[in-house]
ModelCIF file with pLDDT and N, C-alpha, C, O atoms, coordinates in Angstrom:
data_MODEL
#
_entry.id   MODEL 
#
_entity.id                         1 
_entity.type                       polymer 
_entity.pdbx_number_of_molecules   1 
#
_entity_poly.entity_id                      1 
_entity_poly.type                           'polypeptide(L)' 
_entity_poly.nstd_linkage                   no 
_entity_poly.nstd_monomer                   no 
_entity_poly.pdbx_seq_one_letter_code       
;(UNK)(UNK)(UNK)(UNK)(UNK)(UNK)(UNK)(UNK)(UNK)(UNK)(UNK)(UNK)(UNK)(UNK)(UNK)(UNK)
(UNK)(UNK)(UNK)(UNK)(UNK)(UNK)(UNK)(UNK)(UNK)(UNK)(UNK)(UNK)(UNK)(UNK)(UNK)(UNK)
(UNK)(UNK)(UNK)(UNK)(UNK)(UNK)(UNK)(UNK)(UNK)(UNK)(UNK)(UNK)(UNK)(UNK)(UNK)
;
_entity_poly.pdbx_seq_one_letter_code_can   XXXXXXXXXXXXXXXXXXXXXXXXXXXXXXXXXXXXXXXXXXXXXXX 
_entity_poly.pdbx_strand_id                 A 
#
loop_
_entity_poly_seq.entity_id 
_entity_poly_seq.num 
_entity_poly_seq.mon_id 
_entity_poly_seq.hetero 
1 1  UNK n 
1 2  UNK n 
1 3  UNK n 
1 4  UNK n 
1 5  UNK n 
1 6  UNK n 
1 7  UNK n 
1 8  UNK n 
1 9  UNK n 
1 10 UNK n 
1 11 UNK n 
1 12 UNK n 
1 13 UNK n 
1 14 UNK n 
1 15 UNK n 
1 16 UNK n 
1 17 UNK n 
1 18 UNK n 
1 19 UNK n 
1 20 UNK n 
1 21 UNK n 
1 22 UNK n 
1 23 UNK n 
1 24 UNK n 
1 25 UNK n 
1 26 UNK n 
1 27 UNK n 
1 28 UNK n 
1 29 UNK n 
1 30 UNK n 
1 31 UNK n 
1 32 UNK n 
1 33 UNK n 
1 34 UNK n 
1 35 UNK n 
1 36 UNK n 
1 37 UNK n 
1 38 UNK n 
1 39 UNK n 
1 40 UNK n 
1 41 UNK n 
1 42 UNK n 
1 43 UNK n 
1 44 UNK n 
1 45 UNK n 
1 46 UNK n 
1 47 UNK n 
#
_struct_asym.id          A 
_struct_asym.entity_id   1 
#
loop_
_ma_qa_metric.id 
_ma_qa_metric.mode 
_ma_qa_metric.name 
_ma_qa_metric.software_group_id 
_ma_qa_metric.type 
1 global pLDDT . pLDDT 
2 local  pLDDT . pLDDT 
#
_ma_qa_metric_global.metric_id      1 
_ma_qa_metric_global.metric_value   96.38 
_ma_qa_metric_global.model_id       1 
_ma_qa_metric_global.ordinal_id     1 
#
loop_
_ma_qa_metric_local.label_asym_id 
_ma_qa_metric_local.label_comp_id 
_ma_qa_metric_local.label_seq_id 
_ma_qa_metric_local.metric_id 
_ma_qa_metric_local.metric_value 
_ma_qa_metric_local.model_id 
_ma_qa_metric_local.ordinal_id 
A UNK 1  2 94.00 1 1  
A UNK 2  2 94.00 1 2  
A UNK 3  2 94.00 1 3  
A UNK 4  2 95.00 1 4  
A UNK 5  2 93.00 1 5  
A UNK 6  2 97.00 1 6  
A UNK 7  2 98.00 1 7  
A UNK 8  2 98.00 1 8  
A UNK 9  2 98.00 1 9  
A UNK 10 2 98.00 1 10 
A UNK 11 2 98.00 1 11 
A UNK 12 2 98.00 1 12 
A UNK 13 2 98.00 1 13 
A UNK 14 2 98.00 1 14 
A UNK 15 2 97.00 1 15 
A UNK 16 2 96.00 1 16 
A UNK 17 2 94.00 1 17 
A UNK 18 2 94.00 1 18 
A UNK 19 2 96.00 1 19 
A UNK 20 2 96.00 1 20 
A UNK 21 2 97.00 1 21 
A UNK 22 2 98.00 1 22 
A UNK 23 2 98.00 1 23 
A UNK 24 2 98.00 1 24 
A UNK 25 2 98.00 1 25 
A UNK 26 2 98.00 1 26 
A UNK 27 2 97.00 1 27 
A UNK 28 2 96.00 1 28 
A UNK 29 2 94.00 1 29 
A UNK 30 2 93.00 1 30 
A UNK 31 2 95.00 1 31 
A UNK 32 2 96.00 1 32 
A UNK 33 2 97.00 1 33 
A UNK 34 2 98.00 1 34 
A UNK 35 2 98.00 1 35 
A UNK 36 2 98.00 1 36 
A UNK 37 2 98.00 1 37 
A UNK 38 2 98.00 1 38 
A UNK 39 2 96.00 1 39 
A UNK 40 2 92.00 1 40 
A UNK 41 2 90.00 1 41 
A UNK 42 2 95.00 1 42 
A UNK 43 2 97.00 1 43 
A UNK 44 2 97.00 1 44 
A UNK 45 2 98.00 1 45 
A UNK 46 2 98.00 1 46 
A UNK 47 2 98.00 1 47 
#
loop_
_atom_site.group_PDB 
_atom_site.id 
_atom_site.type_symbol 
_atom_site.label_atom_id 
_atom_site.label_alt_id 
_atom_site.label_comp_id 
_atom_site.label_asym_id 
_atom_site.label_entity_id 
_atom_site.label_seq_id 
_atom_site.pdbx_PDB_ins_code 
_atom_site.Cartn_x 
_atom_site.Cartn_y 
_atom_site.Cartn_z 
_atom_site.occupancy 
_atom_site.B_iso_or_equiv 
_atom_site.pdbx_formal_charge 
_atom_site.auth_seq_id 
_atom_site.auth_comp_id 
_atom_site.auth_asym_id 
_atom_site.auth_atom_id 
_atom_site.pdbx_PDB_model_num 
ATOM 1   N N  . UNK A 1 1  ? -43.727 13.181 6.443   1.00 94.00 ? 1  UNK A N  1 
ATOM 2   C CA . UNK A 1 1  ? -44.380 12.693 5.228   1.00 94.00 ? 1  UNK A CA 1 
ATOM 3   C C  . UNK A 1 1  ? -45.674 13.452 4.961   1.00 94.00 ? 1  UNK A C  1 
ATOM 4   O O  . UNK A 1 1  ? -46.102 13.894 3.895   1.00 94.00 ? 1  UNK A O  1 
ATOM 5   N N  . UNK A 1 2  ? -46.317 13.506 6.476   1.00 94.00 ? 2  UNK A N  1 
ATOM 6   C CA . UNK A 1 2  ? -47.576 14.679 5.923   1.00 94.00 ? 2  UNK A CA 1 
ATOM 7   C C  . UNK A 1 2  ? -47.448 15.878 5.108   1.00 94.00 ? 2  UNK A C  1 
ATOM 8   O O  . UNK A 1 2  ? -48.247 16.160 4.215   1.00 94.00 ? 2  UNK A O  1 
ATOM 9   N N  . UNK A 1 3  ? -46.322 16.662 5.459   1.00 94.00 ? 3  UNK A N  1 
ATOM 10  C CA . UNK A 1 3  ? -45.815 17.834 5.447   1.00 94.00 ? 3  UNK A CA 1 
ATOM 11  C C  . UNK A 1 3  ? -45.674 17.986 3.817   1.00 94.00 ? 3  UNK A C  1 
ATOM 12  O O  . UNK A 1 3  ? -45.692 19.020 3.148   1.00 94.00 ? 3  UNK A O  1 
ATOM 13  N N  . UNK A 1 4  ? -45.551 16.843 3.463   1.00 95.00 ? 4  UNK A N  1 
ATOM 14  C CA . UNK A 1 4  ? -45.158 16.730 2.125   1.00 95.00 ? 4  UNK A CA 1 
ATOM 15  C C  . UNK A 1 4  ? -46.166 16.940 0.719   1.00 95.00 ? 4  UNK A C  1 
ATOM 16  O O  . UNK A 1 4  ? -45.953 17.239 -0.456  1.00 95.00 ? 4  UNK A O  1 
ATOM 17  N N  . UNK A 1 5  ? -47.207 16.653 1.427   1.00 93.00 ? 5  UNK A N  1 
ATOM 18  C CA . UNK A 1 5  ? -48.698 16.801 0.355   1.00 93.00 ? 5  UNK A CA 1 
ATOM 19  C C  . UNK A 1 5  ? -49.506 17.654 1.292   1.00 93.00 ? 5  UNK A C  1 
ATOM 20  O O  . UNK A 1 5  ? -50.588 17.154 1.598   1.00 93.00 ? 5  UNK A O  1 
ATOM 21  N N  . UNK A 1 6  ? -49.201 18.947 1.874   1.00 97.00 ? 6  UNK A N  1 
ATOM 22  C CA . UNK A 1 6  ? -49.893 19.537 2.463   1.00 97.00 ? 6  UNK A CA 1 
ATOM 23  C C  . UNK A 1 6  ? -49.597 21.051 1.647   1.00 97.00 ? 6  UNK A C  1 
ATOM 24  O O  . UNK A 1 6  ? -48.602 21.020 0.922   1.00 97.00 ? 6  UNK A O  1 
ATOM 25  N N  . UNK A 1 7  ? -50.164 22.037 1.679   1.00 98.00 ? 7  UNK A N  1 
ATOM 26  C CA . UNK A 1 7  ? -50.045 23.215 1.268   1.00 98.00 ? 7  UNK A CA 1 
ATOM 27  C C  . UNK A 1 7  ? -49.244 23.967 2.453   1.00 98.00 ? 7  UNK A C  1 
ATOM 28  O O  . UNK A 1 7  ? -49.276 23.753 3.665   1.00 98.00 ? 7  UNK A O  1 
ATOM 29  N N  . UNK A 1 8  ? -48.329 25.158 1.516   1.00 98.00 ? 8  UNK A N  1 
ATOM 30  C CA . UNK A 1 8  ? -48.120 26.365 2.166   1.00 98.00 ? 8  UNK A CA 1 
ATOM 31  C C  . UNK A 1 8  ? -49.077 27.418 2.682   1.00 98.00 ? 8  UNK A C  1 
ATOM 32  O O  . UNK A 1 8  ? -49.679 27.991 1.773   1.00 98.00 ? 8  UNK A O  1 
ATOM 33  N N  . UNK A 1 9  ? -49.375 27.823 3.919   1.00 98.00 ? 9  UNK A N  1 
ATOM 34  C CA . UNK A 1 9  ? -50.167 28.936 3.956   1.00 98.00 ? 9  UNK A CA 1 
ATOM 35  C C  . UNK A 1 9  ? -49.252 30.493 4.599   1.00 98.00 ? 9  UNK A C  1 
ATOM 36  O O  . UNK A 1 9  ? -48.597 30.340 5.629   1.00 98.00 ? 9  UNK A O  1 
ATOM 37  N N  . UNK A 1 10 ? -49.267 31.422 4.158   1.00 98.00 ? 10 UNK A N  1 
ATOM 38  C CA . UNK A 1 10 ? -48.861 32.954 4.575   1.00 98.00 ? 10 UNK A CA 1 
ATOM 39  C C  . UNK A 1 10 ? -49.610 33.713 4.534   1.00 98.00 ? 10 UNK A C  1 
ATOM 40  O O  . UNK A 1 10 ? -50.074 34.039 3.441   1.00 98.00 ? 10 UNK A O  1 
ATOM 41  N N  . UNK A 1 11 ? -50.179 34.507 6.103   1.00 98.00 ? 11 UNK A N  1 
ATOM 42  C CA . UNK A 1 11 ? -50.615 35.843 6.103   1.00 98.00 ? 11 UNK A CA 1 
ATOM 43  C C  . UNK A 1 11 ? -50.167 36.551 6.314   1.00 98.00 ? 11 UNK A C  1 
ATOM 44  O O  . UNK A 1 11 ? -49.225 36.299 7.066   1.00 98.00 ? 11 UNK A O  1 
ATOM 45  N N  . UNK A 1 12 ? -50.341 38.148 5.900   1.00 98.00 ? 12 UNK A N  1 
ATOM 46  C CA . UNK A 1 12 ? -49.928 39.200 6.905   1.00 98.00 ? 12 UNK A CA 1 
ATOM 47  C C  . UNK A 1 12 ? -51.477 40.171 7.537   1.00 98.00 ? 12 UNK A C  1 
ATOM 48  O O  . UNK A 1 12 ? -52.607 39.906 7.128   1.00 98.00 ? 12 UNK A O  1 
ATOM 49  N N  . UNK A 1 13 ? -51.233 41.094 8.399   1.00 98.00 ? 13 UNK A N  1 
ATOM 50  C CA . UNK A 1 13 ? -52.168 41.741 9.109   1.00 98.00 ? 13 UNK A CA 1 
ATOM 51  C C  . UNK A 1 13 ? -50.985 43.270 9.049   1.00 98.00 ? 13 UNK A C  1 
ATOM 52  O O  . UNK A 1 13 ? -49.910 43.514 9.597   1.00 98.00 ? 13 UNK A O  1 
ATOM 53  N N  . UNK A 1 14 ? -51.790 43.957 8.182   1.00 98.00 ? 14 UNK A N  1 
ATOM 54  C CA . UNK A 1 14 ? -51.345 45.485 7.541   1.00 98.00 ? 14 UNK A CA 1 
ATOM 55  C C  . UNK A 1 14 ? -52.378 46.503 8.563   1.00 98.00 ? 14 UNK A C  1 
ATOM 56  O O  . UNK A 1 14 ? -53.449 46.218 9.100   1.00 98.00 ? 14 UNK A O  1 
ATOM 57  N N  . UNK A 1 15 ? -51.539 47.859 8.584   1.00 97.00 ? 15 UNK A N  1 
ATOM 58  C CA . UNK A 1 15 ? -52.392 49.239 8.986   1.00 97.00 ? 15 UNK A CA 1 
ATOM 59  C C  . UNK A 1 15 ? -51.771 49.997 7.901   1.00 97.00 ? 15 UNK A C  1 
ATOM 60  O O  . UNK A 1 15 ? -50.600 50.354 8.030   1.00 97.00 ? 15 UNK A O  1 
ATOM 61  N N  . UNK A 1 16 ? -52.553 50.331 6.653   1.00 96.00 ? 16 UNK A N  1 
ATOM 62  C CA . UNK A 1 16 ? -52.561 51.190 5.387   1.00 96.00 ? 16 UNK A CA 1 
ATOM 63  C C  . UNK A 1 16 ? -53.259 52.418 5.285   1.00 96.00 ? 16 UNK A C  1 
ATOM 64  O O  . UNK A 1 16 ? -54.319 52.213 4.693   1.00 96.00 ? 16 UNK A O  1 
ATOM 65  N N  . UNK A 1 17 ? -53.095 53.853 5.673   1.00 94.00 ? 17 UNK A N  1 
ATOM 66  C CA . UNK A 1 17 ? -53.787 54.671 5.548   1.00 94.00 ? 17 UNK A CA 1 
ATOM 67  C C  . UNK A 1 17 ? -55.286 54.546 6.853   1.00 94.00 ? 17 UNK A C  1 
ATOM 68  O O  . UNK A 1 17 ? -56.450 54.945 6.883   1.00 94.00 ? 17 UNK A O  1 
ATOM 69  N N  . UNK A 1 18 ? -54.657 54.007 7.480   1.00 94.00 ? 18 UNK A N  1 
ATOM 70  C CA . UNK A 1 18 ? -55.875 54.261 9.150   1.00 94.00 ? 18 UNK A CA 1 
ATOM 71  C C  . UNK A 1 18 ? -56.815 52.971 8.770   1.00 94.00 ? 18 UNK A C  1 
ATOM 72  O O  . UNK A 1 18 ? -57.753 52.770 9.543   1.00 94.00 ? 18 UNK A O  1 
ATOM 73  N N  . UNK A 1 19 ? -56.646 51.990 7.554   1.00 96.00 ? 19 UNK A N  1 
ATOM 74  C CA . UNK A 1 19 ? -57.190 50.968 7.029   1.00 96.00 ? 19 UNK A CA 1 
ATOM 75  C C  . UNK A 1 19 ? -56.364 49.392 7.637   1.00 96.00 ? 19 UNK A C  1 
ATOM 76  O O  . UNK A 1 19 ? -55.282 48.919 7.292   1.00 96.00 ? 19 UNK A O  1 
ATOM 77  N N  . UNK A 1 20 ? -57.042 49.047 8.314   1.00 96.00 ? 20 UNK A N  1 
ATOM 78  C CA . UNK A 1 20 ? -56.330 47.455 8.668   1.00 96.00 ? 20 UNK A CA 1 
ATOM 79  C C  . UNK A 1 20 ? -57.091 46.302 7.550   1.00 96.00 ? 20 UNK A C  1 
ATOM 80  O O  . UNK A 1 20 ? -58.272 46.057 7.301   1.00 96.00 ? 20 UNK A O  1 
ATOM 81  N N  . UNK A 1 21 ? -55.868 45.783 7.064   1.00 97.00 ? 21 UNK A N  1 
ATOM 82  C CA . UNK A 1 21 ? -56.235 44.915 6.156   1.00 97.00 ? 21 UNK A CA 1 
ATOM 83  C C  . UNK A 1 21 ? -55.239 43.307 7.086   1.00 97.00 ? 21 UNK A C  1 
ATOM 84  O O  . UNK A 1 21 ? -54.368 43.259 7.955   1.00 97.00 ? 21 UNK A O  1 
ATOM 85  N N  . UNK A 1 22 ? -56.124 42.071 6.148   1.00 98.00 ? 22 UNK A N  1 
ATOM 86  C CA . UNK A 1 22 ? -55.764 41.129 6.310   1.00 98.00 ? 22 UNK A CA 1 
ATOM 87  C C  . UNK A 1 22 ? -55.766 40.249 5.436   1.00 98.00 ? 22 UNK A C  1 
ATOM 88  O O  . UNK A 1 22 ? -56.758 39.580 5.146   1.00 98.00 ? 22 UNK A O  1 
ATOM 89  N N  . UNK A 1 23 ? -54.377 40.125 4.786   1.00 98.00 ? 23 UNK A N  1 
ATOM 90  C CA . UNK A 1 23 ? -54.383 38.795 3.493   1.00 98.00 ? 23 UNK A CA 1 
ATOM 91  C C  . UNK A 1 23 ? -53.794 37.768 3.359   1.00 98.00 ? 23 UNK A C  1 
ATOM 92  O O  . UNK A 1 23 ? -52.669 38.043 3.779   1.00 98.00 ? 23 UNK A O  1 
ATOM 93  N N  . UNK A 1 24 ? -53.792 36.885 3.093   1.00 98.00 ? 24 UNK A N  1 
ATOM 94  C CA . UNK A 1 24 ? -53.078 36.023 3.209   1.00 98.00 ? 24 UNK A CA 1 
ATOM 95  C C  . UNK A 1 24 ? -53.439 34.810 2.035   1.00 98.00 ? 24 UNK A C  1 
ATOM 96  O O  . UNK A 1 24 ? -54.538 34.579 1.532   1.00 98.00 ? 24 UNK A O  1 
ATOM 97  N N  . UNK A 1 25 ? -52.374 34.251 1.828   1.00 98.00 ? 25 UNK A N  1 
ATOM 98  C CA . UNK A 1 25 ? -53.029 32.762 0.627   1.00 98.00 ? 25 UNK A CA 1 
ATOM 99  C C  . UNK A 1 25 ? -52.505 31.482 1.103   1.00 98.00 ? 25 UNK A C  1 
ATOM 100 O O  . UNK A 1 25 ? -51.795 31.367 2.102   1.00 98.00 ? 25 UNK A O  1 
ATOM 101 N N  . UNK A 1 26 ? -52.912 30.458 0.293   1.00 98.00 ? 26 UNK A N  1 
ATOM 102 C CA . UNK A 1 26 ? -52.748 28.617 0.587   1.00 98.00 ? 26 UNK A CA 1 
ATOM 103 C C  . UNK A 1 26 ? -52.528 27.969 -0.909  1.00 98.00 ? 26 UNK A C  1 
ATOM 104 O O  . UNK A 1 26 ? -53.399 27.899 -1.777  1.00 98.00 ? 26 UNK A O  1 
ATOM 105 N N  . UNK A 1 27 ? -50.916 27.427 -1.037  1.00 97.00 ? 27 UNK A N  1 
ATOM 106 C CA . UNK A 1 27 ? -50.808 26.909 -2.147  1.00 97.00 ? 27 UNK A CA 1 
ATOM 107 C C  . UNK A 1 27 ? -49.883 26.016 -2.370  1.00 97.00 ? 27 UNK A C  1 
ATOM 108 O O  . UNK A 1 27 ? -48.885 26.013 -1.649  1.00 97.00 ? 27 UNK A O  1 
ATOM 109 N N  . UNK A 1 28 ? -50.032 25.066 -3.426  1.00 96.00 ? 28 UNK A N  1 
ATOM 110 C CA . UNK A 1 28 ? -48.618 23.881 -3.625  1.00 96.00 ? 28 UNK A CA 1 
ATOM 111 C C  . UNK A 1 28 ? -47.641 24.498 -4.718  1.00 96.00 ? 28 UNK A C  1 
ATOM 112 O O  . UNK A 1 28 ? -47.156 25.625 -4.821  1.00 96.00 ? 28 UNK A O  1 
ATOM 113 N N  . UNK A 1 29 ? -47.520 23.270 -5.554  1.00 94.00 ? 29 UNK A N  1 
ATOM 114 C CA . UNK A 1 29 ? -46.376 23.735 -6.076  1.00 94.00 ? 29 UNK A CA 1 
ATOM 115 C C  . UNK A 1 29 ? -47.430 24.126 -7.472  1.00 94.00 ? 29 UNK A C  1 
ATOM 116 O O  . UNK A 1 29 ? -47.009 25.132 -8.044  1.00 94.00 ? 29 UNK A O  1 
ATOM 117 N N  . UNK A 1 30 ? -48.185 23.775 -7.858  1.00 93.00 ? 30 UNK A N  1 
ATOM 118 C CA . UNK A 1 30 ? -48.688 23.999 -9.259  1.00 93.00 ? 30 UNK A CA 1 
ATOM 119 C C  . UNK A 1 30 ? -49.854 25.071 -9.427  1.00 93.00 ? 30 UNK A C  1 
ATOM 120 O O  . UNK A 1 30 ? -50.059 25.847 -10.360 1.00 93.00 ? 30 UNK A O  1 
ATOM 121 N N  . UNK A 1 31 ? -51.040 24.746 -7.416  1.00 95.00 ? 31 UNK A N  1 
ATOM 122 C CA . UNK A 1 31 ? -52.320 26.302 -7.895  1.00 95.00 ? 31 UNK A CA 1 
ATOM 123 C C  . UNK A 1 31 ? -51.935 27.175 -6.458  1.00 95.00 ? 31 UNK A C  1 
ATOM 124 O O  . UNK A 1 31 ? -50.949 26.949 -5.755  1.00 95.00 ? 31 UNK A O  1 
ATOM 125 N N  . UNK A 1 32 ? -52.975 28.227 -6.214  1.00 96.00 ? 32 UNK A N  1 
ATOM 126 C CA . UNK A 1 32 ? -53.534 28.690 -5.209  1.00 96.00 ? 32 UNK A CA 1 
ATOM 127 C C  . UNK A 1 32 ? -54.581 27.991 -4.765  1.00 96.00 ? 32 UNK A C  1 
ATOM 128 O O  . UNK A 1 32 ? -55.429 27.399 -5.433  1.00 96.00 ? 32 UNK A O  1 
ATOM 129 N N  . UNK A 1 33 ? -54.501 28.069 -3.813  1.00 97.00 ? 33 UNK A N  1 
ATOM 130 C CA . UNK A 1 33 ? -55.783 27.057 -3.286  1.00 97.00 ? 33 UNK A CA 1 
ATOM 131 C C  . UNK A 1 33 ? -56.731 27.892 -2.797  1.00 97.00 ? 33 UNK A C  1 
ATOM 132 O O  . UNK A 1 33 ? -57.917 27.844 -3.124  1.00 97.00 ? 33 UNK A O  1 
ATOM 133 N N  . UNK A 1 34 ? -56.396 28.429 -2.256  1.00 98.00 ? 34 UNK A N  1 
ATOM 134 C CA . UNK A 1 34 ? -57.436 29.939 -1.707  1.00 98.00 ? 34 UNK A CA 1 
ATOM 135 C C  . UNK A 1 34 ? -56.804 30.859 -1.063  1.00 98.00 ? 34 UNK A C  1 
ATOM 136 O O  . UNK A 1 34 ? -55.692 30.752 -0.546  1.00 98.00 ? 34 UNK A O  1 
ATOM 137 N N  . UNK A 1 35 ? -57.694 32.048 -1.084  1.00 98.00 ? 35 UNK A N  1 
ATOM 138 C CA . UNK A 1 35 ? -56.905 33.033 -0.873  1.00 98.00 ? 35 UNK A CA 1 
ATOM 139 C C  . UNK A 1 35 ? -58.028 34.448 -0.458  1.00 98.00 ? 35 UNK A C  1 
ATOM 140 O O  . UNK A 1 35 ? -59.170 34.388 -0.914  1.00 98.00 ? 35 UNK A O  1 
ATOM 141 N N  . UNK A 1 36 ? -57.607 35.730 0.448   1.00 98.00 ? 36 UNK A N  1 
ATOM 142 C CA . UNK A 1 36 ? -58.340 36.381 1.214   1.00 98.00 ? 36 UNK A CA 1 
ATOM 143 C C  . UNK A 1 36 ? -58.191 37.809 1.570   1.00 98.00 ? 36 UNK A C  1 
ATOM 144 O O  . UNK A 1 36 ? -57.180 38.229 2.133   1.00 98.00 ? 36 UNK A O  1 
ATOM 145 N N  . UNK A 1 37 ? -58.772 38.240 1.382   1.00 98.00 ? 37 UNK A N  1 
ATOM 146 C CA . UNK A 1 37 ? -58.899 39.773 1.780   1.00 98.00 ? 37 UNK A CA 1 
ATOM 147 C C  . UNK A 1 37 ? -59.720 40.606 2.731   1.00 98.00 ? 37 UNK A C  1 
ATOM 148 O O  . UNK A 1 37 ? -60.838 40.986 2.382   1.00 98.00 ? 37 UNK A O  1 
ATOM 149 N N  . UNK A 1 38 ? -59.337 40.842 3.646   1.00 98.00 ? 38 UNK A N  1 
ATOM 150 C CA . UNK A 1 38 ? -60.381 41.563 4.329   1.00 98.00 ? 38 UNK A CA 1 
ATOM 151 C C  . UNK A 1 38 ? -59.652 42.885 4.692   1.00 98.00 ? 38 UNK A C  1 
ATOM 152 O O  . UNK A 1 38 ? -58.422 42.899 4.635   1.00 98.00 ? 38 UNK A O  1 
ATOM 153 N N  . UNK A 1 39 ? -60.563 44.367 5.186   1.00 96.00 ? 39 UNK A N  1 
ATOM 154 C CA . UNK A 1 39 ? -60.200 45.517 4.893   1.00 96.00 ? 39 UNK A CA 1 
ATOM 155 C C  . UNK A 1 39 ? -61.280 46.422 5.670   1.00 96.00 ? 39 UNK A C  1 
ATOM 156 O O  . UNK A 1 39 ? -62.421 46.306 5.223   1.00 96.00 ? 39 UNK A O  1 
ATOM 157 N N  . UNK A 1 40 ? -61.173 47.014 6.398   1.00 92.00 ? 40 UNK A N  1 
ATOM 158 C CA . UNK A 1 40 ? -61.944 47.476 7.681   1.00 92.00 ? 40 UNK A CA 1 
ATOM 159 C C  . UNK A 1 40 ? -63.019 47.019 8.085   1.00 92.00 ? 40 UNK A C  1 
ATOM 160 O O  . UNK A 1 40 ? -63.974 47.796 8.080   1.00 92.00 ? 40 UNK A O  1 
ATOM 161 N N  . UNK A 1 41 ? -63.193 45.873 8.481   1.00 90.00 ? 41 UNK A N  1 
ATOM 162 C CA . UNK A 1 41 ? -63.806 44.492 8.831   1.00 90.00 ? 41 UNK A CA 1 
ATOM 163 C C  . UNK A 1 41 ? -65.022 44.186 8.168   1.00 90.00 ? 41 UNK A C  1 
ATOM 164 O O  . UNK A 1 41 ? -66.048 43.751 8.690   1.00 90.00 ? 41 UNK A O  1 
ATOM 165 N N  . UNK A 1 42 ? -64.768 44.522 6.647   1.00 95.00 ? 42 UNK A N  1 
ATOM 166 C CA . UNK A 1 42 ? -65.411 43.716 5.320   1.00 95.00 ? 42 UNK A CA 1 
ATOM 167 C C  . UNK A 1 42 ? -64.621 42.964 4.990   1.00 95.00 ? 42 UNK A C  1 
ATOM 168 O O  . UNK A 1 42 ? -63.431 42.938 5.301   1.00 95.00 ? 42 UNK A O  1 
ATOM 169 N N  . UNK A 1 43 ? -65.570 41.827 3.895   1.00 97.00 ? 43 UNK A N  1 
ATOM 170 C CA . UNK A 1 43 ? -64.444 41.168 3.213   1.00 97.00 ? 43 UNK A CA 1 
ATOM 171 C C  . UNK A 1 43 ? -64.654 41.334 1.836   1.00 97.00 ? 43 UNK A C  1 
ATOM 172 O O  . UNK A 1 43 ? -65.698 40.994 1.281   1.00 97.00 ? 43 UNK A O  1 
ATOM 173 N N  . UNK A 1 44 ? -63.156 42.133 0.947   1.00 97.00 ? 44 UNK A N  1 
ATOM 174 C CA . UNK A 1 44 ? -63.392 42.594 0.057   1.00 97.00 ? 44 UNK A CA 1 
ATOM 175 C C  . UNK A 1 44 ? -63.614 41.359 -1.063  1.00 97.00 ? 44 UNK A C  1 
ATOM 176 O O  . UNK A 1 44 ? -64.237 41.460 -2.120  1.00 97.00 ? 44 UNK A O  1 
ATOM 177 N N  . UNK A 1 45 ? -62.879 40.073 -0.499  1.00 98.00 ? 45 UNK A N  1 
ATOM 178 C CA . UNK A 1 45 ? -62.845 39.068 -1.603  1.00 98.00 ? 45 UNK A CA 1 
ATOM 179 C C  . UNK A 1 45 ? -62.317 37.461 -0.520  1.00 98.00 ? 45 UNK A C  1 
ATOM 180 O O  . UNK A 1 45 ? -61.837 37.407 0.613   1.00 98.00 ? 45 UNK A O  1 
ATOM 181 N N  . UNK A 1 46 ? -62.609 36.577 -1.307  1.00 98.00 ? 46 UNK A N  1 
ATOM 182 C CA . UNK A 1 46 ? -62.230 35.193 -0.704  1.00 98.00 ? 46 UNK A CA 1 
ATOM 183 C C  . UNK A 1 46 ? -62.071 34.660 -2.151  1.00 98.00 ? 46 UNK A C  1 
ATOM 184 O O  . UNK A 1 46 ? -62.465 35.216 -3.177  1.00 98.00 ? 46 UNK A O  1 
ATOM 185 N N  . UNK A 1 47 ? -61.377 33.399 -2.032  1.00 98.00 ? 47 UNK A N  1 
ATOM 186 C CA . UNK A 1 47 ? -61.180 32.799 -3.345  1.00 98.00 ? 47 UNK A CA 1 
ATOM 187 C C  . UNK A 1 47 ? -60.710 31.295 -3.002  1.00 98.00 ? 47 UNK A C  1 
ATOM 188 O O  . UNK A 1 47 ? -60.456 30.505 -3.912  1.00 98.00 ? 47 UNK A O  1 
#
């Protein structure tokens, strides 16, 4: 029943051009809930 009003979350962890990135998002059925970028251990964006 929890499972049920809880969000999806998926990351992946990439090596792009000697660049390690890490993104991933959190969402139901209607928004994004947040969501992330990071990219040779900056973070280009959060949301």
């Amino acid at each position: 029943k929890e499972s049920l009003s809880t969000p999806t979350r998926f990351e992946v962890t990439l090596i792009i051009d000697e660049t390690k990135y890490q993104y991933g998002f959190v969402h139901n059925q209607s928004k994004i809930l947040a969501e992330w970028l990071y990219a040779g251990g900056k973070t280009l964006f959060t949301r």
